[in-house]
Protein backbone atom coordinates (compact mmCIF):
# COMPACT_ATOMS: atom_id res chain seq x y z
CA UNK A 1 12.27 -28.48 -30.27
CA UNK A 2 11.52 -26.50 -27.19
CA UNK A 3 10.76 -29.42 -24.20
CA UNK A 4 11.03 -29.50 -20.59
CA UNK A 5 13.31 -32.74 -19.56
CA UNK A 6 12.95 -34.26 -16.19
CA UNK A 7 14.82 -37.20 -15.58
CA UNK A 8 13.09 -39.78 -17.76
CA UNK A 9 10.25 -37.27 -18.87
CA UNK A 10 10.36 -34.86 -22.04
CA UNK A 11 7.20 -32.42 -22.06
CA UNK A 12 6.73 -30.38 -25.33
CA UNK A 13 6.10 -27.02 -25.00
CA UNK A 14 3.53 -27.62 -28.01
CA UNK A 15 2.32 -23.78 -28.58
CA UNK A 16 6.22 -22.97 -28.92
CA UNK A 17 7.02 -26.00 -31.26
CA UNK A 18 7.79 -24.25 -34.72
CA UNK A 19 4.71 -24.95 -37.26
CA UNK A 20 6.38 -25.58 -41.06
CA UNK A 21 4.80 -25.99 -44.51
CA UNK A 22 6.75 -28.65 -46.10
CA UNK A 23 3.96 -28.25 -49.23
CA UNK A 24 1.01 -26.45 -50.09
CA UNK A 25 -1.89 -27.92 -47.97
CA UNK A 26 0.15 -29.47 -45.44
CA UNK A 27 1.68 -28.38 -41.87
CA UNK A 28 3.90 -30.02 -39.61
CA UNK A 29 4.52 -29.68 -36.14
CA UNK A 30 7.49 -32.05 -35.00
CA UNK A 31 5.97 -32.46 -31.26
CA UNK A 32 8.63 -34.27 -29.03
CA UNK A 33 10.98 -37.23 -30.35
CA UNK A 34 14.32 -38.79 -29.50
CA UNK A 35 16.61 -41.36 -31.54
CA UNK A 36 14.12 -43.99 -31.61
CA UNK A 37 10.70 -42.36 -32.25
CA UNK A 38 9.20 -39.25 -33.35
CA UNK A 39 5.27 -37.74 -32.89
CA UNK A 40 4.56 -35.47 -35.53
CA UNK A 41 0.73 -33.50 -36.36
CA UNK A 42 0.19 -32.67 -39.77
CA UNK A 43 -2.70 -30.40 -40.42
CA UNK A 44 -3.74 -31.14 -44.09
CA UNK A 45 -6.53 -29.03 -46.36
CA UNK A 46 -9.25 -30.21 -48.26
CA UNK A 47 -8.61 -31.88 -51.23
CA UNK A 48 -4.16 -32.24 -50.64
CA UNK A 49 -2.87 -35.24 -51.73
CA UNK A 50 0.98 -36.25 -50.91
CA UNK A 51 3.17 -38.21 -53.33
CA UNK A 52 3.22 -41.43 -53.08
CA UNK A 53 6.97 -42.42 -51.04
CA UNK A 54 8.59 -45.01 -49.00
CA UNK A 55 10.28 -44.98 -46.17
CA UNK A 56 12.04 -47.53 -43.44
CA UNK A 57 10.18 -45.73 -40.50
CA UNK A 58 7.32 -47.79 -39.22
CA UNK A 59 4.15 -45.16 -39.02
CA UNK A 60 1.19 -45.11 -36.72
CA UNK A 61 -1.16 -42.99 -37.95
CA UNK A 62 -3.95 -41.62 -35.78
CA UNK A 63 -6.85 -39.34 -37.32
CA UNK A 64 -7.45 -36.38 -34.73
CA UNK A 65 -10.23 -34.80 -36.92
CA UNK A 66 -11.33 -34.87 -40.42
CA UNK A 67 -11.25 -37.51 -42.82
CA UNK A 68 -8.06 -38.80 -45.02
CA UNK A 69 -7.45 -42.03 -47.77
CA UNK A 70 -4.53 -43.55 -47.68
CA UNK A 71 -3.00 -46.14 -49.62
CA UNK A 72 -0.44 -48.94 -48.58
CA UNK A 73 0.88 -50.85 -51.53
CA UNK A 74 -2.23 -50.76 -53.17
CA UNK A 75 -4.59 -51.45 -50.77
CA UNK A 76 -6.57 -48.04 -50.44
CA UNK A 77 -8.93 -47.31 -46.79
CA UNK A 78 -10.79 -44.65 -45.75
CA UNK A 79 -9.82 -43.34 -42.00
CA UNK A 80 -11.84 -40.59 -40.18
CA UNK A 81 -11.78 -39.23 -36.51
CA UNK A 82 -10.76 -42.19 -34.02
CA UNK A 83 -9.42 -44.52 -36.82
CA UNK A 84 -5.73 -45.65 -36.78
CA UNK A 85 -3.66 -47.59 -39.39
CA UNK A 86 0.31 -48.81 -39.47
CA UNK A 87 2.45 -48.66 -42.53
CA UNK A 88 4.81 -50.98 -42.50
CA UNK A 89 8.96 -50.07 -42.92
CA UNK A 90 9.51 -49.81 -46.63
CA UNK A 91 5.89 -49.49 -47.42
CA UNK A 92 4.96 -47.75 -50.44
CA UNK A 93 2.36 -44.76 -49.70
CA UNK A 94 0.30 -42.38 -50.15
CA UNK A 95 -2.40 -39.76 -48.71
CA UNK A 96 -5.15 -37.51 -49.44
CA UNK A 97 -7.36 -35.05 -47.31
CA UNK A 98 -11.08 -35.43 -48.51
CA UNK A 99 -11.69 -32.62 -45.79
CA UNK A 100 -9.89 -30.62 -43.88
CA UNK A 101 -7.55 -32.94 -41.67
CA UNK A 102 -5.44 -33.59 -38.67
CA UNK A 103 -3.35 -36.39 -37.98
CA UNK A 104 -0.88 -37.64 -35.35
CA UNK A 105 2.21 -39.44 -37.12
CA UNK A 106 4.78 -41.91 -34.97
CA UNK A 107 7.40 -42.94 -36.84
CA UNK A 108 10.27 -45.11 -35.44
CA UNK A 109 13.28 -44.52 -35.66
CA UNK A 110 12.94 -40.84 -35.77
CA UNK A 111 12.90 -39.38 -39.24
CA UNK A 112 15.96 -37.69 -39.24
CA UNK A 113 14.97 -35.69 -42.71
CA UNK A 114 12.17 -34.00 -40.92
CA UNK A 115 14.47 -32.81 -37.86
C-alpha cells in the first residue's frame, strides 16, 4: 500500500495504490487501512452481482456514483449516489450493480483476506 506516514497521519498515494479484479465486473482498490479498519473502492459494472457471504467485519458502505441493491439478511434496498447503509458483523449479504457503480467500503477490523 504505498502511503506517506507522519506521526499520527497515513496519506494514500491513491493513483499508485494497485487496482485488482477479484471477479469479472468488479475492481478493488485497498486505499489506506491499519489493524482496526480498512477503506476500500470497488468499481462495479452494470448488471454484476456478488455472492451472497458473511463476514465478522462491520461495513459502511457509501455510494460514490451509480446505483447498487443490496441485501442484508433478507431485507433488500436500493442505494444510489449519497446513500449509505451498515451491515452488521456476521451479516449475511449480497450486491448487485443496476448501473455502472462506485462504492467506498469500511470494514473494521481490517479484512485481512483482502490485504
Amino acid at each position: 500500500m504505498p502511503l506517506s506516514q507522519k506521526a499520527n497521519l497515513t496519506v494514500p498515494d491513491v493513483p499508485a495504490v494497485p487496482l485488482t479484479t477479484p471477479e469479472p465486473g468488479l475492481q478493488r482498490q485497498i486505499l489506506v487501512y491499519t489493524p482496526a479498519m480498512m477503506l476500500v473502492r470497488h468499481t462495479m459494472q452494470k448488471g454484476w452481482q456478488g455472492a451472497a457471504h458473511a463476514h465478522p467485519h462491520e461495513q459502511l458502505v457509501y455510494i460514490i456514483s451509480g446505483c447498487i441493491t443490496a441485501t442484508v439478511e433478507g431485507k433488500t434496498i436500493q442505494a444510489g449516489e449519497g446513500d449509505s447503509f451498515i451491515v452488521g458483523s456476521n451479516a449475511m449479504h449480497q450486491a448487485s450493480a443496476l448501473e455502472n457503480s462506485v462504492v467506498l467500503d469500511v470494514f473494521t477490523p481490517a479484512r485481512e483476506d483482502y490485504i
